[in-house]
N, C-alpha and C. Protein backbone atom coordinates (compact mmCIF):
# COMPACT_ATOMS: atom_id res chain seq x y z
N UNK A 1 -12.58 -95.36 -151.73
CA UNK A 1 -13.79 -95.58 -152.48
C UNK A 1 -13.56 -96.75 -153.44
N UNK A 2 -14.32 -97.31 -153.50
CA UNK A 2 -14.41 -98.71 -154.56
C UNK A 2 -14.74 -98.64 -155.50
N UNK A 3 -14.48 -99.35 -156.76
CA UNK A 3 -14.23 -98.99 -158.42
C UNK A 3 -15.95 -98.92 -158.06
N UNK A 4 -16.49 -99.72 -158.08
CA UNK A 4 -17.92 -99.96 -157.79
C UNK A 4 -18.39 -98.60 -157.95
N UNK A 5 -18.09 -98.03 -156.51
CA UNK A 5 -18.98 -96.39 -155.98
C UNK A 5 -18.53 -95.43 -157.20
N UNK A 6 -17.40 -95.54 -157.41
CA UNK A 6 -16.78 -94.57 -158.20
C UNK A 6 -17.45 -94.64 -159.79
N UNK A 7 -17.47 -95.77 -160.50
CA UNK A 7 -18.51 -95.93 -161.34
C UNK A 7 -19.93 -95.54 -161.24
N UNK A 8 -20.40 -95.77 -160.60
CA UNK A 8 -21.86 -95.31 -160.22
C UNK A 8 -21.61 -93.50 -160.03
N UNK A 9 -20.90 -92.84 -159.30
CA UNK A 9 -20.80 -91.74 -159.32
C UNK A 9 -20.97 -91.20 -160.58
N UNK A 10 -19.61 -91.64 -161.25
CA UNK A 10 -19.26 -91.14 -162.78
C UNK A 10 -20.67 -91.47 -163.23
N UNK A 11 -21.43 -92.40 -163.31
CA UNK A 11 -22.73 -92.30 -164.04
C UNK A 11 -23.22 -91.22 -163.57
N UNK A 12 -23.67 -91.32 -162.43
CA UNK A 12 -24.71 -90.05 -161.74
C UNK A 12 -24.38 -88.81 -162.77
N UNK A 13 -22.99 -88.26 -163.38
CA UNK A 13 -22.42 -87.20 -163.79
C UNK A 13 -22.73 -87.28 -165.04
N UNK A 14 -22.87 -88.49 -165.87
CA UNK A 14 -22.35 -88.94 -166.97
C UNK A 14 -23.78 -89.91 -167.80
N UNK A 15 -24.30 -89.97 -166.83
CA UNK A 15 -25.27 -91.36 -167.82
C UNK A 15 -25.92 -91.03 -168.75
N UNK A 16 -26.48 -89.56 -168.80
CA UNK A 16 -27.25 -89.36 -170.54
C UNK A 16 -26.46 -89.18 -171.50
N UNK A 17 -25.50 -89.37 -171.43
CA UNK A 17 -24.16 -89.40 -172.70
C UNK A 17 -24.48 -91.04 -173.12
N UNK A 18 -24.69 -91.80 -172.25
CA UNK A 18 -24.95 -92.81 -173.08
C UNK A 18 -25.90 -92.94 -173.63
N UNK A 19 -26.28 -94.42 -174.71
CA UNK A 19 -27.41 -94.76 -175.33
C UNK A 19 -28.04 -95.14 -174.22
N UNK A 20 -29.18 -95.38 -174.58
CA UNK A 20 -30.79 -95.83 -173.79
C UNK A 20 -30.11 -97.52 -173.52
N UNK A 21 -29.93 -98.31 -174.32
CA UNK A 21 -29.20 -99.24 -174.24
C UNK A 21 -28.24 -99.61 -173.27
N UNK A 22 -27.39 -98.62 -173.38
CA UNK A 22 -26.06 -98.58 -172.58
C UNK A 22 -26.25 -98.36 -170.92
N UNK A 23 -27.52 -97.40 -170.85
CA UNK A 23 -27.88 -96.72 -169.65
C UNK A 23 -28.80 -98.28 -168.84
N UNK A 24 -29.24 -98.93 -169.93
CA UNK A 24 -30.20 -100.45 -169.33
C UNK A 24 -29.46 -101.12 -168.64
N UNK A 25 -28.01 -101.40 -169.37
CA UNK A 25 -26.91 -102.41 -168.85
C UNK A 25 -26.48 -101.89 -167.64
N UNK A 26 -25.78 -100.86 -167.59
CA UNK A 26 -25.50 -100.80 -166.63
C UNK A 26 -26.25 -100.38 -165.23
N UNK A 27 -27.51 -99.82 -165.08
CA UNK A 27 -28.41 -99.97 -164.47
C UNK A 27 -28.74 -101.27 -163.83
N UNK A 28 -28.99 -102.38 -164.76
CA UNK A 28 -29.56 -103.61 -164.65
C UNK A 28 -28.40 -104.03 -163.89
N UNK A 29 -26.97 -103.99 -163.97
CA UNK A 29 -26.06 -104.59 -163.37
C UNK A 29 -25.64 -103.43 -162.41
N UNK A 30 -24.86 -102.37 -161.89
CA UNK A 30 -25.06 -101.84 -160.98
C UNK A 30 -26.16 -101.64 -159.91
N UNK A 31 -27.40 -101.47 -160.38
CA UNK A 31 -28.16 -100.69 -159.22
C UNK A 31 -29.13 -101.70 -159.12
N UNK A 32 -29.56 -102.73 -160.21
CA UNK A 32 -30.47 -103.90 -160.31
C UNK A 32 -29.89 -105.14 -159.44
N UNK A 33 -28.51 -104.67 -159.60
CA UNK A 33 -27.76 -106.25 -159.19
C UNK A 33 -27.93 -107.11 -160.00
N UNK A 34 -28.33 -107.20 -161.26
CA UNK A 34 -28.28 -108.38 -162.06
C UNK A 34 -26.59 -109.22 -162.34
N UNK A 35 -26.83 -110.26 -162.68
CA UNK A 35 -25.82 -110.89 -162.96
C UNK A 35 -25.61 -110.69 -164.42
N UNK A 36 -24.73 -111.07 -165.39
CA UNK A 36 -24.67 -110.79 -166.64
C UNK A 36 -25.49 -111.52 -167.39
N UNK A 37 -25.65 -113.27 -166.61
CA UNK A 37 -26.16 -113.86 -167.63
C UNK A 37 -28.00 -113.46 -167.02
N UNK A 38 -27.73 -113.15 -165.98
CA UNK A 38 -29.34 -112.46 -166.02
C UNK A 38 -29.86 -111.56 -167.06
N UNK A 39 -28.70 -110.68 -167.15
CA UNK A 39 -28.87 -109.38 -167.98
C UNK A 39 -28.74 -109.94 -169.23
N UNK A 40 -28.11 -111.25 -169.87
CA UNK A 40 -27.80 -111.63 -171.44
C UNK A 40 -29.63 -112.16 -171.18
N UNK A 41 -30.17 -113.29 -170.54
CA UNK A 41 -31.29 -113.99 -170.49
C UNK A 41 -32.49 -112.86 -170.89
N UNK A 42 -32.47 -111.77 -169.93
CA UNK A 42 -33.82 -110.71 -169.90
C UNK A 42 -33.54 -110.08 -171.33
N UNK A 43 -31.85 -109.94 -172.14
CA UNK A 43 -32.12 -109.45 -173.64
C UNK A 43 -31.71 -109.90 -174.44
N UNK A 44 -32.02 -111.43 -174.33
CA UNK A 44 -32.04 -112.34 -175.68
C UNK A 44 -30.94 -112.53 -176.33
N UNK A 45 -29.70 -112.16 -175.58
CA UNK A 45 -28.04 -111.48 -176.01
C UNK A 45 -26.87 -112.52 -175.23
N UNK A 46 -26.36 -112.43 -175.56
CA UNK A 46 -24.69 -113.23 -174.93
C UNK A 46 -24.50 -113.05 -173.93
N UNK A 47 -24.00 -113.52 -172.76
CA UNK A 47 -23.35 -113.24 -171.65
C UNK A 47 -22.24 -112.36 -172.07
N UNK A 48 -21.55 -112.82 -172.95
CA UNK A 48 -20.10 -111.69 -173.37
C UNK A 48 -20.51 -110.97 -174.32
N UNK A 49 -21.05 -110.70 -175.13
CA UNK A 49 -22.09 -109.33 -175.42
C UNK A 49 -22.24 -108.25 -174.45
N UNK A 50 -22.83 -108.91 -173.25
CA UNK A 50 -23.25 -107.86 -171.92
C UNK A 50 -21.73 -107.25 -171.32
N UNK A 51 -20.92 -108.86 -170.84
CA UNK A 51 -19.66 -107.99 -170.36
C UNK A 51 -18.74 -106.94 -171.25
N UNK A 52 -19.01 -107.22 -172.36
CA UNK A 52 -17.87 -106.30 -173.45
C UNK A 52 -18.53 -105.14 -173.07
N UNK A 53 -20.06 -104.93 -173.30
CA UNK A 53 -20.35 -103.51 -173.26
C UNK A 53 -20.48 -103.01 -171.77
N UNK A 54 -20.72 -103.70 -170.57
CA UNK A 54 -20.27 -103.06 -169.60
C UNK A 54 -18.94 -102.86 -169.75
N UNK A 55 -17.99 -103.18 -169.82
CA UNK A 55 -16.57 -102.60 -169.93
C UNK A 55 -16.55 -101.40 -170.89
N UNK A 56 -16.81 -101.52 -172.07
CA UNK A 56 -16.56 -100.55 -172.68
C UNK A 56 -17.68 -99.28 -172.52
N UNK A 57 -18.77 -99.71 -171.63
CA UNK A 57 -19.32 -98.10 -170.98
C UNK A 57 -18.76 -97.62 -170.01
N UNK A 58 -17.69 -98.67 -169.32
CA UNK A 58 -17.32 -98.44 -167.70
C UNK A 58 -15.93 -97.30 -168.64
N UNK A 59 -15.09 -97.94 -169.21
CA UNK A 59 -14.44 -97.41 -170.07
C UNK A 59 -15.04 -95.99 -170.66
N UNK A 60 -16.23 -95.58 -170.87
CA UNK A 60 -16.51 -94.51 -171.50
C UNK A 60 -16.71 -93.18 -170.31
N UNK A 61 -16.91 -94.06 -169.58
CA UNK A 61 -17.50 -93.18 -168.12
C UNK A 61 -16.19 -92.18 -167.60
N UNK A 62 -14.92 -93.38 -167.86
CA UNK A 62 -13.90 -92.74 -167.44
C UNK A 62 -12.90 -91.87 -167.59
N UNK A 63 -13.52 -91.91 -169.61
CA UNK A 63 -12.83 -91.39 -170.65
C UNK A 63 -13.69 -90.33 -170.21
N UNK A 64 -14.89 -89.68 -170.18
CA UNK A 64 -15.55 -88.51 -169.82
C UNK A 64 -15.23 -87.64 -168.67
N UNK A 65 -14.83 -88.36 -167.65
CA UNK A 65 -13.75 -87.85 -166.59
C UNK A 65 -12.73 -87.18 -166.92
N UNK A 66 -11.85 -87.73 -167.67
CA UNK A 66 -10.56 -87.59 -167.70
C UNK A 66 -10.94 -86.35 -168.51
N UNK A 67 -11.81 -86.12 -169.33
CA UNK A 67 -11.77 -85.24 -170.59
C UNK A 67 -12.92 -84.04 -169.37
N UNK A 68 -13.55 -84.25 -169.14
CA UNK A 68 -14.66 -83.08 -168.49
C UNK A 68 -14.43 -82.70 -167.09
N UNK A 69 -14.12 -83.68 -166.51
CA UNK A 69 -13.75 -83.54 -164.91
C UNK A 69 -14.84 -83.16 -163.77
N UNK A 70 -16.06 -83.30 -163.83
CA UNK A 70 -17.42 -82.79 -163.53
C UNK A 70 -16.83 -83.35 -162.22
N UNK A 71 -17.01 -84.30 -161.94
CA UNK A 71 -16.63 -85.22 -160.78
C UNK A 71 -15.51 -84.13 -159.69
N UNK A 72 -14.25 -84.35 -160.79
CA UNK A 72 -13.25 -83.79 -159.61
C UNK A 72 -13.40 -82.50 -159.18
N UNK A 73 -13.97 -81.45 -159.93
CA UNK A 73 -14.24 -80.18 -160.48
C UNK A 73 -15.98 -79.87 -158.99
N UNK A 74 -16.63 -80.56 -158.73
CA UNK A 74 -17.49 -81.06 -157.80
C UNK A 74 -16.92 -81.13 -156.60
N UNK A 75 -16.00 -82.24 -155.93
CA UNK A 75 -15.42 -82.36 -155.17
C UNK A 75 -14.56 -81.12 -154.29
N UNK A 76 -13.77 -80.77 -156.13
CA UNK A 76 -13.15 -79.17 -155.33
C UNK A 76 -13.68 -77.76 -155.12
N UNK A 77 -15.07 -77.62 -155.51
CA UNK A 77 -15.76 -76.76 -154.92
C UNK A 77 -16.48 -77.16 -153.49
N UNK A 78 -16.47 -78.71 -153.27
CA UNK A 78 -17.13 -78.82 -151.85
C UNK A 78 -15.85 -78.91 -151.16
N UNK A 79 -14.63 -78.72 -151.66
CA UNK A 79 -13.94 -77.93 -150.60
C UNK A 79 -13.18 -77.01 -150.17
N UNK A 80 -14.03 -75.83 -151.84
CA UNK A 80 -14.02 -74.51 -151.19
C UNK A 80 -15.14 -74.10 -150.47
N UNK A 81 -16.29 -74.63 -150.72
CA UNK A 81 -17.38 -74.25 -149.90
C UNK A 81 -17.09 -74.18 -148.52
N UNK A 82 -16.67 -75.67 -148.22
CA UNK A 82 -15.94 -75.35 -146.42
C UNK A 82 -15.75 -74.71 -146.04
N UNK A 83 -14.72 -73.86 -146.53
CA UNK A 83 -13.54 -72.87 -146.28
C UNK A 83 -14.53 -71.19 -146.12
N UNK A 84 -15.50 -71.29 -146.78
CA UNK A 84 -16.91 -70.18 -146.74
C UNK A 84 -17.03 -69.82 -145.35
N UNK A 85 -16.72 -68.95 -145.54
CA UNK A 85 -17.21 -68.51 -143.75
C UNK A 85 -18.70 -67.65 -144.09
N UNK A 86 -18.93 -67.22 -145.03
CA UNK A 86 -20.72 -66.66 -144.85
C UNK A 86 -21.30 -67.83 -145.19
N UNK A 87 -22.48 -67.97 -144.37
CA UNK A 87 -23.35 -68.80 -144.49
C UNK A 87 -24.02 -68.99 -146.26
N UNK A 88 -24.90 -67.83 -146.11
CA UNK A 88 -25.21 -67.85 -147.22
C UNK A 88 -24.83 -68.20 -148.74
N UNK A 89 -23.27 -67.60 -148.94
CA UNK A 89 -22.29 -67.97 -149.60
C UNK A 89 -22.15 -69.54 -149.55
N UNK A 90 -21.55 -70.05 -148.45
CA UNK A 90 -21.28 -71.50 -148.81
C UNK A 90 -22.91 -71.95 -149.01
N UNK A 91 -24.44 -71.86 -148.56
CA UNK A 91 -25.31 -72.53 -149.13
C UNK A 91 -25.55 -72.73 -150.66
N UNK A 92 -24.96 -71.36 -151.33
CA UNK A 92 -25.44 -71.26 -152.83
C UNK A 92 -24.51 -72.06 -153.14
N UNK A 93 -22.81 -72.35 -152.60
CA UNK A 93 -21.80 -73.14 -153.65
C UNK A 93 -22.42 -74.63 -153.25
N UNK A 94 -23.40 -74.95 -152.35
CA UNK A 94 -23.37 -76.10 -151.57
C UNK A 94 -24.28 -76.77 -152.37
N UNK A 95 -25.11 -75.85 -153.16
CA UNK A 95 -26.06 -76.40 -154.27
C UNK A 95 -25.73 -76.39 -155.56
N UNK A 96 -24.60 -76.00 -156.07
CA UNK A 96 -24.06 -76.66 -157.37
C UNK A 96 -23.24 -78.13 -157.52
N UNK A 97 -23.35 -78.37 -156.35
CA UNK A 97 -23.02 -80.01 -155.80
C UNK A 97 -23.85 -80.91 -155.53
């Protein structure tokens, strides 16, 4: 998996921990595809303004990992769910994922 996917994940888990702000940037540059100085141009802001704080949200994303583990903690119930031999059973673990 690529830092890329893996960031975007950690958001999926993680993004209302950030500011409204924080959640623009990286939006605008992950899922918008903006470039930075697109993203400095559309908010009146620095090109290195934009990159510091994408780093230091990409940085926050990871620090929330390390500390909560939602992500890995996710992963290893979809693969106890597998291991479910009642149907039913693995559907209910299959939806806390």
């Amino acid at each position: 998996m690529s830092d890329r996917d893996y960031l975007i994940i950690l958001y999926d888990f993680y993004g209302e921990l950030l500011t409204l702000k924080q959640q623009q940037y990286f939006e605008d540059y992950y899922f918008n595809n903006f470039t930075l100085s697109e993203i400095s141009q559309n908010l009146n802001i620095s090109r290195n303004a934009v990159h510091k704080s994408l780093k230091g949200i990409c940085e926050k994303l990871i620090k929330y990992e390390e500390i909560l583990k939602l992500y890995t903690k996710s992963m290893e119930l979809k693969k106890i769910a597998q291991l479910v031999q009642d149907t039913s059973i693995r559907k209910k673990l299959e939806d806390f994922y």
